[in-house]
Protein backbone atom coordinates (compact mmCIF):
# COMPACT_ATOMS: atom_id res chain seq x y z
CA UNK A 1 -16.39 20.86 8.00
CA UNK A 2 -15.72 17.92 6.17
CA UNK A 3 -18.33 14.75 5.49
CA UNK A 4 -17.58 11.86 6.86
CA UNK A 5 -17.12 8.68 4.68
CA UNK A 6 -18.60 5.35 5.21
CA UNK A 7 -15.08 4.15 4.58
CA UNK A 8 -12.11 6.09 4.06
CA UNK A 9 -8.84 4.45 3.16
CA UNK A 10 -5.60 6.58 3.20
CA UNK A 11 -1.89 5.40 1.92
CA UNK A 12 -2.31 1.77 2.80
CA UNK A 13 1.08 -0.07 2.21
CA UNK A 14 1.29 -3.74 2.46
CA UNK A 15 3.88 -6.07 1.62
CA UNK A 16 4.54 -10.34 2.10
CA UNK A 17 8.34 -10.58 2.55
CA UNK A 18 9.98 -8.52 -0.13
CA UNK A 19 6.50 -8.56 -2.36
CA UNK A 20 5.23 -5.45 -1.99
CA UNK A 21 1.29 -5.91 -2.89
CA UNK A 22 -0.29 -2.69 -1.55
CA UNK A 23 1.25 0.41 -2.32
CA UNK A 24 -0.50 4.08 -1.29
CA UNK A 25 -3.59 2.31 -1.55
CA UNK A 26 -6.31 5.70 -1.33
CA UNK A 27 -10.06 6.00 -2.05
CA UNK A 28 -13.10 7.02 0.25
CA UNK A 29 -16.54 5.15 -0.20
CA UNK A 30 -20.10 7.90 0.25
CA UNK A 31 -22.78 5.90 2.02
CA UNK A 32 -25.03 4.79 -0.38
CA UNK A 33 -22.15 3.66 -3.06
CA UNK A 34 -21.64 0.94 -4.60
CA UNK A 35 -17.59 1.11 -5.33
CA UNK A 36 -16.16 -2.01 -7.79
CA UNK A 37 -12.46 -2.60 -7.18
CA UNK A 38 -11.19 -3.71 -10.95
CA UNK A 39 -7.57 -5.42 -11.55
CA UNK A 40 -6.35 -8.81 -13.04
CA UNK A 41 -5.23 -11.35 -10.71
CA UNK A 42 -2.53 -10.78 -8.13
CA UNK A 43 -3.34 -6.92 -7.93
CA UNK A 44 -4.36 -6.51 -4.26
CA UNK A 45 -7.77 -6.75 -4.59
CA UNK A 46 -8.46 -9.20 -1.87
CA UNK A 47 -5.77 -7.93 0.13
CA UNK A 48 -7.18 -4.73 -0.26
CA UNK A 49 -10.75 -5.81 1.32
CA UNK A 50 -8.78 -7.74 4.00
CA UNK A 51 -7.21 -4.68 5.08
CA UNK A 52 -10.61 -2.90 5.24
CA UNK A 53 -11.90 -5.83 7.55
CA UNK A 54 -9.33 -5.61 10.06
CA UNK A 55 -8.37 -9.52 9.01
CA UNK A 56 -4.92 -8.33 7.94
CA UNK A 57 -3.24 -4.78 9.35
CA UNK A 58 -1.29 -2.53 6.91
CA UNK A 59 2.08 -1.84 7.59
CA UNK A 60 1.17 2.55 6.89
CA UNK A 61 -1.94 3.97 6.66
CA UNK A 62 -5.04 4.29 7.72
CA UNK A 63 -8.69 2.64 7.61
CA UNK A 64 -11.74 4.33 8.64
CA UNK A 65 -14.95 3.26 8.84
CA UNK A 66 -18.06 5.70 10.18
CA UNK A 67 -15.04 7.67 10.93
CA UNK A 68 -13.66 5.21 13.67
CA UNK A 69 -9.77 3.90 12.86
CA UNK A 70 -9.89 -0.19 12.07
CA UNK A 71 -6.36 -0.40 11.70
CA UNK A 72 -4.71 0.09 15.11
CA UNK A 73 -8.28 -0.52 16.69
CA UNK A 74 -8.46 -2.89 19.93
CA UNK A 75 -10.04 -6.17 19.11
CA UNK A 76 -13.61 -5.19 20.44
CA UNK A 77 -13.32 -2.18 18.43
CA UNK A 78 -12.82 -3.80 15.27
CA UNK A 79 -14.97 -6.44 15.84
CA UNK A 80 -17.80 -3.85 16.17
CA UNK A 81 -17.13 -2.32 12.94
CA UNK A 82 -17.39 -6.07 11.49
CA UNK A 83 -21.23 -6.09 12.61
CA UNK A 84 -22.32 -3.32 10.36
CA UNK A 85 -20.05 -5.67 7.59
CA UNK A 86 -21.66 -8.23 5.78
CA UNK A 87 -19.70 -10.52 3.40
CA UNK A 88 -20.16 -13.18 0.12
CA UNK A 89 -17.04 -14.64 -0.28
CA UNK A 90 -15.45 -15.86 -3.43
CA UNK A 91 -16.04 -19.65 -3.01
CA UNK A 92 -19.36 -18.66 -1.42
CA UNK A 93 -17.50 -20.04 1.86
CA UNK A 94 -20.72 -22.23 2.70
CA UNK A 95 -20.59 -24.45 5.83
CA UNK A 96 -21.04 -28.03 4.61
CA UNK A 97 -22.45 -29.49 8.39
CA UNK A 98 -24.91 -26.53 8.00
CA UNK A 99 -27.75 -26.59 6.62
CA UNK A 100 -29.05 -24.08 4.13
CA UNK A 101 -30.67 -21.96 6.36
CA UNK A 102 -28.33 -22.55 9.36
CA UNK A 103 -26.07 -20.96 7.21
CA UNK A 104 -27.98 -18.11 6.16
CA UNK A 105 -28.92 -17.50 10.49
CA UNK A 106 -25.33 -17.85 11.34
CA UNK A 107 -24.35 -14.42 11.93
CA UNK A 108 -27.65 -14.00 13.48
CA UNK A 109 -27.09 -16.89 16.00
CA UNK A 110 -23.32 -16.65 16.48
CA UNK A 111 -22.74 -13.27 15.60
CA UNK A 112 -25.45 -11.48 17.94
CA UNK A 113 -26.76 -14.27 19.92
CA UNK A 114 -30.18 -14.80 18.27
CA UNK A 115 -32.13 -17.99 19.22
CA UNK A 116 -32.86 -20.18 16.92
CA UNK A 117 -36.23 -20.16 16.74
CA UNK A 118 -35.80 -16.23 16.10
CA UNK A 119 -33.16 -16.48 13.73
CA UNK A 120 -35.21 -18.95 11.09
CA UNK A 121 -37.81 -17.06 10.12
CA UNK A 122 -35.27 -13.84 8.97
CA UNK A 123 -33.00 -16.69 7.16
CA UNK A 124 -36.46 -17.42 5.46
CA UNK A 125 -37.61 -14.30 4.27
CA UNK A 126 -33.96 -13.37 3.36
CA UNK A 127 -33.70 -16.59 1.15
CA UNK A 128 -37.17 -15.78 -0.11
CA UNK A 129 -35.49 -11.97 -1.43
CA UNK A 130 -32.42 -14.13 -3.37
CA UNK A 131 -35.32 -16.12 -5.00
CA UNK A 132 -35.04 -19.51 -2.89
CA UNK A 133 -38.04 -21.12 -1.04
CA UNK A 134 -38.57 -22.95 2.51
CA UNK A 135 -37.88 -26.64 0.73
CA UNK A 136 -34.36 -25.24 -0.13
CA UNK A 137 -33.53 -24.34 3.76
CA UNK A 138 -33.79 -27.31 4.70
CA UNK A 139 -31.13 -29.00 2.27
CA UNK A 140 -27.20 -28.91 2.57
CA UNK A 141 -25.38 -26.96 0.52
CA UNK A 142 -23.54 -30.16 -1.38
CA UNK A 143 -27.24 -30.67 -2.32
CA UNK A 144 -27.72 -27.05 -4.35
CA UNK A 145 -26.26 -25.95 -7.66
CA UNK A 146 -22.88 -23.09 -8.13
CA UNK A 147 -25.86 -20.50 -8.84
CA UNK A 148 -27.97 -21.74 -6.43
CA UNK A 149 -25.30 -21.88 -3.48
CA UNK A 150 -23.96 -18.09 -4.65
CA UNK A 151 -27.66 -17.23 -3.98
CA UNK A 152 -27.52 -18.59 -0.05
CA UNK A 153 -23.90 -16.92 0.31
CA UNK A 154 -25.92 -13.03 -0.72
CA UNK A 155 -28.37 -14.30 1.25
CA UNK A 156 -26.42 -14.86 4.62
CA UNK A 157 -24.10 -11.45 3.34
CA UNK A 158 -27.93 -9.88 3.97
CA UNK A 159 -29.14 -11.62 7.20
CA UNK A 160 -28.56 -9.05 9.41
CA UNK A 161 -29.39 -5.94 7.64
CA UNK A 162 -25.92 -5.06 7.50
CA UNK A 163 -25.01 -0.99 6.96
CA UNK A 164 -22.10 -2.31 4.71
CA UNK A 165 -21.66 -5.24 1.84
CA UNK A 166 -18.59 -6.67 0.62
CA UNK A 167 -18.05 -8.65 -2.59
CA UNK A 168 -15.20 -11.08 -3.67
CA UNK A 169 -15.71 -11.55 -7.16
CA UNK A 170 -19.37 -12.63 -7.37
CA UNK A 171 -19.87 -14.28 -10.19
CA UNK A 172 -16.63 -16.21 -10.37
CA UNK A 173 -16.77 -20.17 -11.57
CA UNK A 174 -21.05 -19.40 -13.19
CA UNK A 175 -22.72 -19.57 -16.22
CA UNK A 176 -23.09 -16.03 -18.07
CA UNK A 177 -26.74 -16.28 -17.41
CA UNK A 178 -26.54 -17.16 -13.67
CA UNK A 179 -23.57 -14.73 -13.36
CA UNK A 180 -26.69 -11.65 -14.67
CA UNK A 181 -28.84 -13.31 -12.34
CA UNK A 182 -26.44 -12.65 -9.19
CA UNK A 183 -25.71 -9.36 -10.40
CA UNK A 184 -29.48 -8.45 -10.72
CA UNK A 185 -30.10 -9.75 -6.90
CA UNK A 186 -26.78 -7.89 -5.71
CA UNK A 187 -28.32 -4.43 -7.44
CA UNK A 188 -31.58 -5.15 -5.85
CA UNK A 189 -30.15 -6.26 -2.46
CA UNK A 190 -27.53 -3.16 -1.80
CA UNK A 191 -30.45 -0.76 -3.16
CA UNK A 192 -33.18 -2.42 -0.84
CA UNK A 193 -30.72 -2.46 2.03
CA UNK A 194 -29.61 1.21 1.34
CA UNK A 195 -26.19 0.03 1.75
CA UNK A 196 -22.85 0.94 0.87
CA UNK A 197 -20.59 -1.30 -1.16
CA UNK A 198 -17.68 -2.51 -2.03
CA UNK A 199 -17.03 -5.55 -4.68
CA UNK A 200 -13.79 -6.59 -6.40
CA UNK A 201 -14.25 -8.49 -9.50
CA UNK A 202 -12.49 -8.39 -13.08
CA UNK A 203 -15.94 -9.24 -14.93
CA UNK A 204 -16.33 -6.05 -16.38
CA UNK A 205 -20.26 -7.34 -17.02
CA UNK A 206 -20.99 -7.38 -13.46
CA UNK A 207 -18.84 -4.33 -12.97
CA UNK A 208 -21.15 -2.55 -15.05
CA UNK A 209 -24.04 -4.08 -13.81
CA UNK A 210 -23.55 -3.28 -9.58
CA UNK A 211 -20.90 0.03 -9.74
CA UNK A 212 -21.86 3.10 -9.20
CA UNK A 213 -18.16 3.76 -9.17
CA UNK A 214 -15.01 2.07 -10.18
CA UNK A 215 -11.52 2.30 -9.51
CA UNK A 216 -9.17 0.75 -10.78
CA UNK A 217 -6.49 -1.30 -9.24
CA UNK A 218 -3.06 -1.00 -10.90
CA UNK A 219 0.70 -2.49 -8.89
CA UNK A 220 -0.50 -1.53 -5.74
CA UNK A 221 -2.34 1.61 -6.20
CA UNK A 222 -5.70 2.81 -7.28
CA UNK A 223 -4.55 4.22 -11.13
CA UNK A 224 -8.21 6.03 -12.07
CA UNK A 225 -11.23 6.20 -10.01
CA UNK A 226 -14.80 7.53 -11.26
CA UNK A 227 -18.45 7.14 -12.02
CA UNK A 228 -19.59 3.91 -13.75
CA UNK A 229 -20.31 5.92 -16.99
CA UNK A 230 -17.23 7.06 -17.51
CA UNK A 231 -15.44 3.73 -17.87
CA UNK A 232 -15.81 3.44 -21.47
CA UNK A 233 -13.74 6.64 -21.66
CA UNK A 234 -11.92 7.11 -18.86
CA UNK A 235 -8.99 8.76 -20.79
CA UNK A 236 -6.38 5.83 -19.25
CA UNK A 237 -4.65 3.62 -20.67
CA UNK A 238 -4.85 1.01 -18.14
CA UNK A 239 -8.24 1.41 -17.80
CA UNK A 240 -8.74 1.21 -21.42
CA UNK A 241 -6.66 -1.92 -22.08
CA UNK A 242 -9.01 -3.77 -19.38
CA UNK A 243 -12.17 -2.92 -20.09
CA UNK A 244 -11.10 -4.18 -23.66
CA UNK A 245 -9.44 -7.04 -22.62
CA UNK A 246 -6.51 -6.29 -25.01
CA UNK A 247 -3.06 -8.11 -24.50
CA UNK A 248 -1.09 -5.08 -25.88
CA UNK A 249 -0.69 -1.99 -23.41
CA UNK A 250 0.96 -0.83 -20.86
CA UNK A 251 -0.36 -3.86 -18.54
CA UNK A 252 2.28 -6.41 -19.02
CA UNK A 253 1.28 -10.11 -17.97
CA UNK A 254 3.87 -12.60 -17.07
CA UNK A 255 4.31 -15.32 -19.04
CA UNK A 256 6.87 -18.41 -18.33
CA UNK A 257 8.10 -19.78 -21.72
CA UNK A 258 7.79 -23.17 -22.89
């Protein structure tokens, strides 16, 4: 009998016109792992997590997650699967008219239908576990710092105790310091949470830092996959000419001459 995954994605193909982006994209995800997606830019990464989400459907393949199909799903279905999803964008994706804690309560209020008065004290206590205090919640999130906004974004990813997590590059656009920070409360967060994980990033610190796996994400497919340890010798050469950040190998970046 065979275990089900927490998410299991099988062949996923998907292409924007003639650009093919996603090609026999395959990898399951044990509950309790944290998975980081690596690639450079344009790879599929976000399209990738998209696809997982039910926000974009695959033209083959197949999504799973507790075993129940996303792609193909009726609309309640996959919105059902969303609730045990929780989500930091890559901008942080803050709402401006919100404030701090509003934002934090928002999947709370709008998502399940939590009163207010119910919702504030869990946007509270989460913002208290990301290191932020009551005087914060009440401020607007033009008010608050890059590191400080990232921090409301986990924060409001956490409200709701979600079964899942999802990160889009997390420490994109901060400091080193701040960026070690973030990866710190992510670590804590997914392990306090007992969550599964998934994060796409090409910071190979913060790779390091919130992987239990990786895989890497090469023209459309996933080109080595395995434990965090291993990354340092993974035996590819892809693999190998990322982590190093070297501009010879068999990645091959496009460059437009002057």
């Amino acid at each position: 009998m065979s275990t089900i995954q927490k998410i299991r994605v099988q062949d996923v193909h998907k292409s924007f016109g003639k650009k093919r982006v996603l090609n026999g994209v395959t990898f399951d995800v044990p509950a309790g792992e944290s998975l980081v997606i690596i690639g450079g830019s344009g790879t599929g990464k976000s399209v990738t997590l998209k696809c997982i989400l039910g926000l974009m459907k695959p033209e083959q393949g197949t999504i799973e997650i507790d075993g129940e199909a996303m792609t193909g799903a009726p609309k309640a279905q996959r919105a059902a699967l969303r609730r045990k999803i929780g989500m930091l964008f890559q901008g942080g994706a803050l709402f401006d008219s919100l404030t701090v804690w509003e934002n934090v309560a928002f999947a709370l209020t709008e998502g399940r239908g939590k009163a207010r008065a119910e919702a504030k004290p869990v946007a509270l206590e989460k913002l208290a576990m990301v290191g932020l205090d009551e005087q914060v919640a009440a401020l607007y999130p033009s008010e608050l710092s890059g590191g400080m906004q990232k921090r409301v974004a986990l924060a409001r990813a956490i409200a709701a105790s979600p079964d899942i997590l999802f990160f889009d590059e997390p420490t994109t656009g901060l400091d080193p310091i701040m960026a070690d920070v973030i990866n710190d409360l992510i670590a804590a967060s997914v392990k306090r949470l007992g969550a599964t994980a998934v994060s796409i990033t090409h910071d190979m610190a913060s790779a390091r830092k919130i992987a239990t796996n990786i895989a890497m994400l090469h023209e459309g497919r996933i080109v080595w996959h395995g434990p965090v340890g291993d990354i340092d010798h993974s035996g590819n050469e892809y693999v190998d000419q990322f982590v190093h950040g070297r501009a010879e190998g068999p990645i091959k970046m496009q460059v437009r001459a002057l």
